[in-house]
Each structure stands twice: as structure tokens, then as C-alpha cells.
N, C-alpha and C. Protein backbone atom coordinates (compact mmCIF):
# COMPACT_ATOMS: atom_id res chain seq x y z
N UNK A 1 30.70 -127.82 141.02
CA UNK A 1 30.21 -127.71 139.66
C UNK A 1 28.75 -127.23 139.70
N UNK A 2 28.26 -126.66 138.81
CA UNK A 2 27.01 -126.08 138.62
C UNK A 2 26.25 -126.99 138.75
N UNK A 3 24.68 -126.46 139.09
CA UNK A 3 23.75 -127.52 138.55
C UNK A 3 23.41 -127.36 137.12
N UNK A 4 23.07 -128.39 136.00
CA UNK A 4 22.95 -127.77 134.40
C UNK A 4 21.35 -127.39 134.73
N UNK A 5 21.35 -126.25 133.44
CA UNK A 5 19.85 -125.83 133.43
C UNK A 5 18.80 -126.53 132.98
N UNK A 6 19.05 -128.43 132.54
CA UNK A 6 17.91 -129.14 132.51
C UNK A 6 18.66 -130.57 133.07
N UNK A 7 17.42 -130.80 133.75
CA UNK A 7 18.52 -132.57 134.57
C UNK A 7 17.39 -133.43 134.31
N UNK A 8 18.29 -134.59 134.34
CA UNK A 8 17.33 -136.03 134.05
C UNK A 8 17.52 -136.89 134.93
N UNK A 9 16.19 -137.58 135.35
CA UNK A 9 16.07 -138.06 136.56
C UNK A 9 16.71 -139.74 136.30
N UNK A 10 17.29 -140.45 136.81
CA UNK A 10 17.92 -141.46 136.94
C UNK A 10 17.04 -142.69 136.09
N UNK A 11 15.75 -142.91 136.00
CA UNK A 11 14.78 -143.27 135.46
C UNK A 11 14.68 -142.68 133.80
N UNK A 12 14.65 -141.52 133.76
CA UNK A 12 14.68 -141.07 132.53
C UNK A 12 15.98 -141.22 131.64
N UNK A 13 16.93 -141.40 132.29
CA UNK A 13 18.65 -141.80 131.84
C UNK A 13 18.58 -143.09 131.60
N UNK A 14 18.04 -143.97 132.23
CA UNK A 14 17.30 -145.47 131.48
C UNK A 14 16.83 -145.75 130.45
N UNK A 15 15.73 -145.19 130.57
CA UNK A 15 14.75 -145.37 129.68
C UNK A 15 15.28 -144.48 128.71
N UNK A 16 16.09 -143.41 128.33
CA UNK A 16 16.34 -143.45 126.84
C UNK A 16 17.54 -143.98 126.34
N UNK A 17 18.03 -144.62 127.45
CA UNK A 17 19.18 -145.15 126.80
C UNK A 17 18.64 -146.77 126.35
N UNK A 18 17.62 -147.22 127.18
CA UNK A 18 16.57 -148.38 126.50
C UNK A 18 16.10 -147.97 124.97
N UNK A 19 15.96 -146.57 124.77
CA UNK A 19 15.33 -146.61 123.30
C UNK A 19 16.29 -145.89 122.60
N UNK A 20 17.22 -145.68 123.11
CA UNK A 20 18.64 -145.60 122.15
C UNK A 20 19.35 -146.51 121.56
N UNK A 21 19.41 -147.83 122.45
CA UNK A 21 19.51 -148.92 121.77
C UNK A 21 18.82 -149.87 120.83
N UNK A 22 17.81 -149.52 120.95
CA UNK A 22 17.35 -149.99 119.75
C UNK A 22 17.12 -149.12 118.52
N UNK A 23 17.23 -147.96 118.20
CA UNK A 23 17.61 -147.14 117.08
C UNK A 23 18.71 -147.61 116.39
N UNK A 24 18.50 -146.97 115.53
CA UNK A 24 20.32 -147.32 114.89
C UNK A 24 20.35 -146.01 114.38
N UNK A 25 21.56 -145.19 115.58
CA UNK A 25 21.52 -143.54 115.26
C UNK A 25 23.31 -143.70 115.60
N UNK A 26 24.24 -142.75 115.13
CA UNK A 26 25.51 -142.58 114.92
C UNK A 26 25.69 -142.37 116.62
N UNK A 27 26.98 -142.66 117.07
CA UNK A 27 27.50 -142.47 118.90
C UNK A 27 27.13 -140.83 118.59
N UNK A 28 27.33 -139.75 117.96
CA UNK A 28 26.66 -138.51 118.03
C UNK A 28 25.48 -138.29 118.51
N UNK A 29 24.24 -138.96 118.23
CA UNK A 29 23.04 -138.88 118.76
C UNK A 29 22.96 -138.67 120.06
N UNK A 30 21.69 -138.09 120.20
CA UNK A 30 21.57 -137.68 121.41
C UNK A 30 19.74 -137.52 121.85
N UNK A 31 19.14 -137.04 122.84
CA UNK A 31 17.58 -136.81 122.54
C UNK A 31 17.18 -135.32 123.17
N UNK A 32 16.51 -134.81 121.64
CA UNK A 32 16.08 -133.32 121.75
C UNK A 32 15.00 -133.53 122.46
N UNK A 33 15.24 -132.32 123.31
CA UNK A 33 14.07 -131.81 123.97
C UNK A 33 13.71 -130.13 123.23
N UNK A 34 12.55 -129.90 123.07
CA UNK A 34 11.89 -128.50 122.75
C UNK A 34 10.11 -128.47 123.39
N UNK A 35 10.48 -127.24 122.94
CA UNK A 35 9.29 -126.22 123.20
C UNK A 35 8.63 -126.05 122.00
N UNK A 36 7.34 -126.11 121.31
CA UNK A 36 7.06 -125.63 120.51
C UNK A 36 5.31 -125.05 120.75
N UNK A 37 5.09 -124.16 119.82
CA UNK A 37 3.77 -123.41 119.84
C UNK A 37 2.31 -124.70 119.42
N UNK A 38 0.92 -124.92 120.25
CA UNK A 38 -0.03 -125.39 120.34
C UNK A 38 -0.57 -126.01 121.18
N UNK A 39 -1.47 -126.99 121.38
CA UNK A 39 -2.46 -127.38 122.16
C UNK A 39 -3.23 -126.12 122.85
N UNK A 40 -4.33 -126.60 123.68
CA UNK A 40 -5.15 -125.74 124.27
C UNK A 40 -4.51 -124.35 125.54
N UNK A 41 -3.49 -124.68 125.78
CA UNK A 41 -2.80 -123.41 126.64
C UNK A 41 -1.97 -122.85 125.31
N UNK A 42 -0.97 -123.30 124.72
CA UNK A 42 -0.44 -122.41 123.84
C UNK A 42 1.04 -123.11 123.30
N UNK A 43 1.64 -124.17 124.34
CA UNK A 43 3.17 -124.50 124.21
C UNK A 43 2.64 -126.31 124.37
N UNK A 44 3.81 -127.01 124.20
CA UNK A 44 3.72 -128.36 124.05
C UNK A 44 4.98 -129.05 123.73
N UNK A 45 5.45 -129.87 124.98
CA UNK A 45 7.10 -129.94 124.54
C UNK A 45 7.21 -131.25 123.40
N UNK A 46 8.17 -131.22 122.62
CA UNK A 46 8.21 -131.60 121.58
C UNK A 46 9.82 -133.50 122.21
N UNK A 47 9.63 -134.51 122.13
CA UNK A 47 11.14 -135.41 122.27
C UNK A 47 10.84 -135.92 121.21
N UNK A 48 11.95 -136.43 120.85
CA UNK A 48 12.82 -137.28 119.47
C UNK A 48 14.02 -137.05 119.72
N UNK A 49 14.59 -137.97 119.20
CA UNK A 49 15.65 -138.37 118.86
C UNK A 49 16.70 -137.81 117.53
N UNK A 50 17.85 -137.15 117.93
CA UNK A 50 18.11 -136.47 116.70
C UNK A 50 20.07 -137.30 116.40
N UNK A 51 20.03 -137.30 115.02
CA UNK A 51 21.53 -137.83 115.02
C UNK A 51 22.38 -137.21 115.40
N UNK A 52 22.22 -135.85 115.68
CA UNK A 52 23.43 -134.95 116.19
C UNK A 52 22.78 -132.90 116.50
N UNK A 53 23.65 -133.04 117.38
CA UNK A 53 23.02 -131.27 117.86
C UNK A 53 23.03 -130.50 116.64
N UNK A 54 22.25 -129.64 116.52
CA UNK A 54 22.44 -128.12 115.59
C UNK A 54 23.94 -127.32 116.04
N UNK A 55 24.16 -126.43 115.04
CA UNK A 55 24.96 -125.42 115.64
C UNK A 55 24.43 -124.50 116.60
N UNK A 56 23.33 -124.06 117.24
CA UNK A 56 23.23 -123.46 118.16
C UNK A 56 22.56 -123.82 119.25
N UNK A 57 22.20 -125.56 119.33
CA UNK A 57 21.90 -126.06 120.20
C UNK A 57 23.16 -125.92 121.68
N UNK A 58 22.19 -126.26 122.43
CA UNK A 58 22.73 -126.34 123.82
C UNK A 58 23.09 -127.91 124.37
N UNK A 59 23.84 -128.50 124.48
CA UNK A 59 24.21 -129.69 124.60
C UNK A 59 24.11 -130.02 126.19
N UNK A 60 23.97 -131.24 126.81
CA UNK A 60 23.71 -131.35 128.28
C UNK A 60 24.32 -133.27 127.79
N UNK A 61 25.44 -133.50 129.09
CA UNK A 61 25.16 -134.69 129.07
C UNK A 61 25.04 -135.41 130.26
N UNK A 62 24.27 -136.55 130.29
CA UNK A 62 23.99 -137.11 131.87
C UNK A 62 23.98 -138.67 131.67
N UNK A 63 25.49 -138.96 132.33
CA UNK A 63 25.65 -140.59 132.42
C UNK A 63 25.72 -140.75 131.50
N UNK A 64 26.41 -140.13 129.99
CA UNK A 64 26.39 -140.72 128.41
C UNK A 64 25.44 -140.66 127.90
N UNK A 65 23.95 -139.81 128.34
CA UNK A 65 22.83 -139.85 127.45
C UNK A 65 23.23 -138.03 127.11
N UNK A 66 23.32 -137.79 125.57
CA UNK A 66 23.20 -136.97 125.32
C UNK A 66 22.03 -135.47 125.14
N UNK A 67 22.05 -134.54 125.84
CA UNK A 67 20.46 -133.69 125.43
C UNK A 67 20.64 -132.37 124.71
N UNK A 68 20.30 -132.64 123.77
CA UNK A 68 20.27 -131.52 122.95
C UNK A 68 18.81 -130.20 122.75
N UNK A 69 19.02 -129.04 123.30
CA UNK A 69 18.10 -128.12 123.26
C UNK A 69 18.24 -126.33 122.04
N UNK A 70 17.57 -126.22 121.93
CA UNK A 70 17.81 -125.19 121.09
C UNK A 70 17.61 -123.97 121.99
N UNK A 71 18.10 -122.63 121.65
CA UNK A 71 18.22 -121.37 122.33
C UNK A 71 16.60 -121.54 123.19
N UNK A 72 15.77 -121.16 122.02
CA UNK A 72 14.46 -120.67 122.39
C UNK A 72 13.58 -121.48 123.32
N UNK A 73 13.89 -122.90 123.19
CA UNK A 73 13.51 -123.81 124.15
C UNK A 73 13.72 -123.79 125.52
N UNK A 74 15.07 -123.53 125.29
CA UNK A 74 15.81 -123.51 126.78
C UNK A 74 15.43 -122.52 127.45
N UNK A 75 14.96 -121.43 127.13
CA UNK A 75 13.94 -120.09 128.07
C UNK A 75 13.20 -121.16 128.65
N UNK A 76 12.22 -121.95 127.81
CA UNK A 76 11.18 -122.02 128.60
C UNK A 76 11.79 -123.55 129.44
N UNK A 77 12.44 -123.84 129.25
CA UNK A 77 13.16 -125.22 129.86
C UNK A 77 13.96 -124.95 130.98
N UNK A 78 14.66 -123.87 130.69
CA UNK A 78 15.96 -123.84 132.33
C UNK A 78 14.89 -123.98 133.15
N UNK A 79 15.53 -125.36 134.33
CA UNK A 79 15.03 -125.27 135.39
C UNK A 79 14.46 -126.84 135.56
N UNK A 80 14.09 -127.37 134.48
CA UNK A 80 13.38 -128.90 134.20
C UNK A 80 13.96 -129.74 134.97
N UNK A 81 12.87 -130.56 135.38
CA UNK A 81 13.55 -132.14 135.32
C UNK A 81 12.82 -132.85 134.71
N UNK A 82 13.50 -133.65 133.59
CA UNK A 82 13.01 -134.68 133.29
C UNK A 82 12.47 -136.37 133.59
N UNK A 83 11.49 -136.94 134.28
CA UNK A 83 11.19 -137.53 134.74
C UNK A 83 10.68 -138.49 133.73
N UNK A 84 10.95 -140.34 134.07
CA UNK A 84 10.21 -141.14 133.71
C UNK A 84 9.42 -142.08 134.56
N UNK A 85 8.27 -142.01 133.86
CA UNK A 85 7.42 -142.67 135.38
C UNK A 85 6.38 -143.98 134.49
N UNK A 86 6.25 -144.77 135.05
CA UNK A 86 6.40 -146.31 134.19
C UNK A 86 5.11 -146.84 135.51
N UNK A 87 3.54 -146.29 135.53
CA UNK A 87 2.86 -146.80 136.35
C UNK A 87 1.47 -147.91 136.00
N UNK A 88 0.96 -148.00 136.20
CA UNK A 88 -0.01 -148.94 135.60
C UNK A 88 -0.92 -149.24 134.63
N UNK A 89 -1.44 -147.78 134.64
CA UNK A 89 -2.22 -147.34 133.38
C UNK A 89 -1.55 -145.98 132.01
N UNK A 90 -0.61 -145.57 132.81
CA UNK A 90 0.66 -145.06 132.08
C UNK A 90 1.68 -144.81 132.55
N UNK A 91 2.59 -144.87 131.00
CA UNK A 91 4.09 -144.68 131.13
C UNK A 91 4.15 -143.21 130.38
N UNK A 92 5.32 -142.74 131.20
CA UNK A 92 6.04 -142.15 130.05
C UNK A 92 7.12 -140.77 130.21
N UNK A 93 7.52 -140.07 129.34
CA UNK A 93 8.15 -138.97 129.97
C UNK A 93 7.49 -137.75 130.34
N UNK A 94 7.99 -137.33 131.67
CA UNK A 94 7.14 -136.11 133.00
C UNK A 94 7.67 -135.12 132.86
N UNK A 95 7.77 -133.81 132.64
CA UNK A 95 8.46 -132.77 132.78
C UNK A 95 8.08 -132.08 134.28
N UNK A 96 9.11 -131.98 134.94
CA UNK A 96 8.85 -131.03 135.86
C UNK A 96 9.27 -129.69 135.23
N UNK A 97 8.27 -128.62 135.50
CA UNK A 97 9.03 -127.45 134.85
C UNK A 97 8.57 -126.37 135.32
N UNK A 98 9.34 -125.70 136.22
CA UNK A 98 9.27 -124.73 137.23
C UNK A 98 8.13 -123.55 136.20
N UNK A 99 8.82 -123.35 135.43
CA UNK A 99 7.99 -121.84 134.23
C UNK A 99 6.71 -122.31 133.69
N UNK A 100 6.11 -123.84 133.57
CA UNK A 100 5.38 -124.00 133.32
C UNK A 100 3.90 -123.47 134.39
N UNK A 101 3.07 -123.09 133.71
CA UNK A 101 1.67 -122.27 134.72
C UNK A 101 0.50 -123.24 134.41
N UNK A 102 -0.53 -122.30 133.87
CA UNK A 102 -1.76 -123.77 133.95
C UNK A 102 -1.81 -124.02 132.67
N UNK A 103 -1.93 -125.58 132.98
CA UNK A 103 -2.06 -126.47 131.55
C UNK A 103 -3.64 -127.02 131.63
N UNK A 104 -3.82 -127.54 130.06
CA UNK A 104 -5.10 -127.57 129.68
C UNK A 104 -5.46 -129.21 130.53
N UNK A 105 -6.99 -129.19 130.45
CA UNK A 105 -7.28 -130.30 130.93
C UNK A 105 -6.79 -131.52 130.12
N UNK A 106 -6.75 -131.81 129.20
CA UNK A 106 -6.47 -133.06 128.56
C UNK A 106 -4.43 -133.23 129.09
N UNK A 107 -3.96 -132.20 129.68
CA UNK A 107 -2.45 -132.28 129.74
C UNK A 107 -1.42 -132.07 129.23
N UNK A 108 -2.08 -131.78 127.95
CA UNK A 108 -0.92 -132.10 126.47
C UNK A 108 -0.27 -130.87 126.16
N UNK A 109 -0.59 -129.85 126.86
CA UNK A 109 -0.17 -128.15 126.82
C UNK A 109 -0.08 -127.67 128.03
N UNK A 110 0.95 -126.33 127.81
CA UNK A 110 0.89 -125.43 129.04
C UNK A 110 1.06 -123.78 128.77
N UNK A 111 1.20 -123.39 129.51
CA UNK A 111 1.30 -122.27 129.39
C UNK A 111 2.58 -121.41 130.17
N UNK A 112 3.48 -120.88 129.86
CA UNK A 112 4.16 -120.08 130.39
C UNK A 112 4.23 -118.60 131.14
């Protein structure tokens, strides 16, 4: 079987299924990942939680956590891993992302 064009790291399949349960979202739900335009390089990925894919989303599922991506995202996404990393002075979700180039100092952007 293929590898899919975005994977989630065993940690990150936890942890949103930790904050899936406490939502109250329909068994459809799933958690979007995107791309969208700002911060100091130019791009800035966007998570939430959505009750159900678009029609032209790209669907991914791993261990019953659903991921929903849209066309334009997924350019800049094939290739990700999604990482959760839970360390002392922060938590939270990591993107590894091959297409990503230099990001701004504060972190919160990148550039493609």
C-alpha cells in the first residue's frame, strides 16, 4: 500500500483523539489541516476541527482519526508529518514539512 501524502505521528493520533473526545462533533468529524496566506514569511498552517469534509477535500484516515485537507493545501502539505510533542515549556502540534523553506523568527510562518 502507498504511503498517504500526509501521516500522523502516533502521538499526534492521541492527542486528537484526546480532543475529539471532548467535543461534541457527529462520528463524521474529523481534523482539518490547511495552508493559508500570512505571518512574516507568507503561509501559516491553519487546525480545527471540522464536522465533516468538503466536497473537494482530500480525506486521510489514521487509526480512526479522520484528516481532512483541501486541494490547495495539499500542494503545500504532500509530504508532512504531523507531530505532537508535549515538552516542558511547550506543547503542541509540529509539522514536519518537507516544502516548507525559511520560516520567520517568531515560528508562526513559512515560506514555500
Amino acid at each position: 500500500m502507498a504511503t498517504p501524502m500526509i501521516q500522523l505521528s502516533e502521538r499526534a493520533v492521541a492527542r486528537v483523539r484526546e480532543l475529539l473526545g471532548k467535543e461534541q462533533l457527529p462520528p463524521t468529524a474529523g481534523l482539518r489541516l490547511a495552508v493559508q496566506g500570512g505571518g512574516c514569511s507568507g503561509l501559516t498552517y491553519a487546525v480545527r476541527f471540522d464536522s465533516q469534509p468538503a466536497e473537494r477535500d482530500k480525506v486521510f484516515e489514521f487509526e480512526g482519526v479522520r484528516v481532512f485537507v483541501d486541494p490547495k493545501s495539499l500542494i503545500y502539505l504532500a509530504g508532512t508529518v504531523l507531530d505532537y510533542k508535549n515538552e516542558l515549556m511547550q506543547s503542541g502540534f509540529v509539522f514536519e514539512n518537507p516544502h516548507a523553506g525559511k520560516g520567520c523568527g517568531c515560528g508562526a510562518s513559512f515560506s514555500a
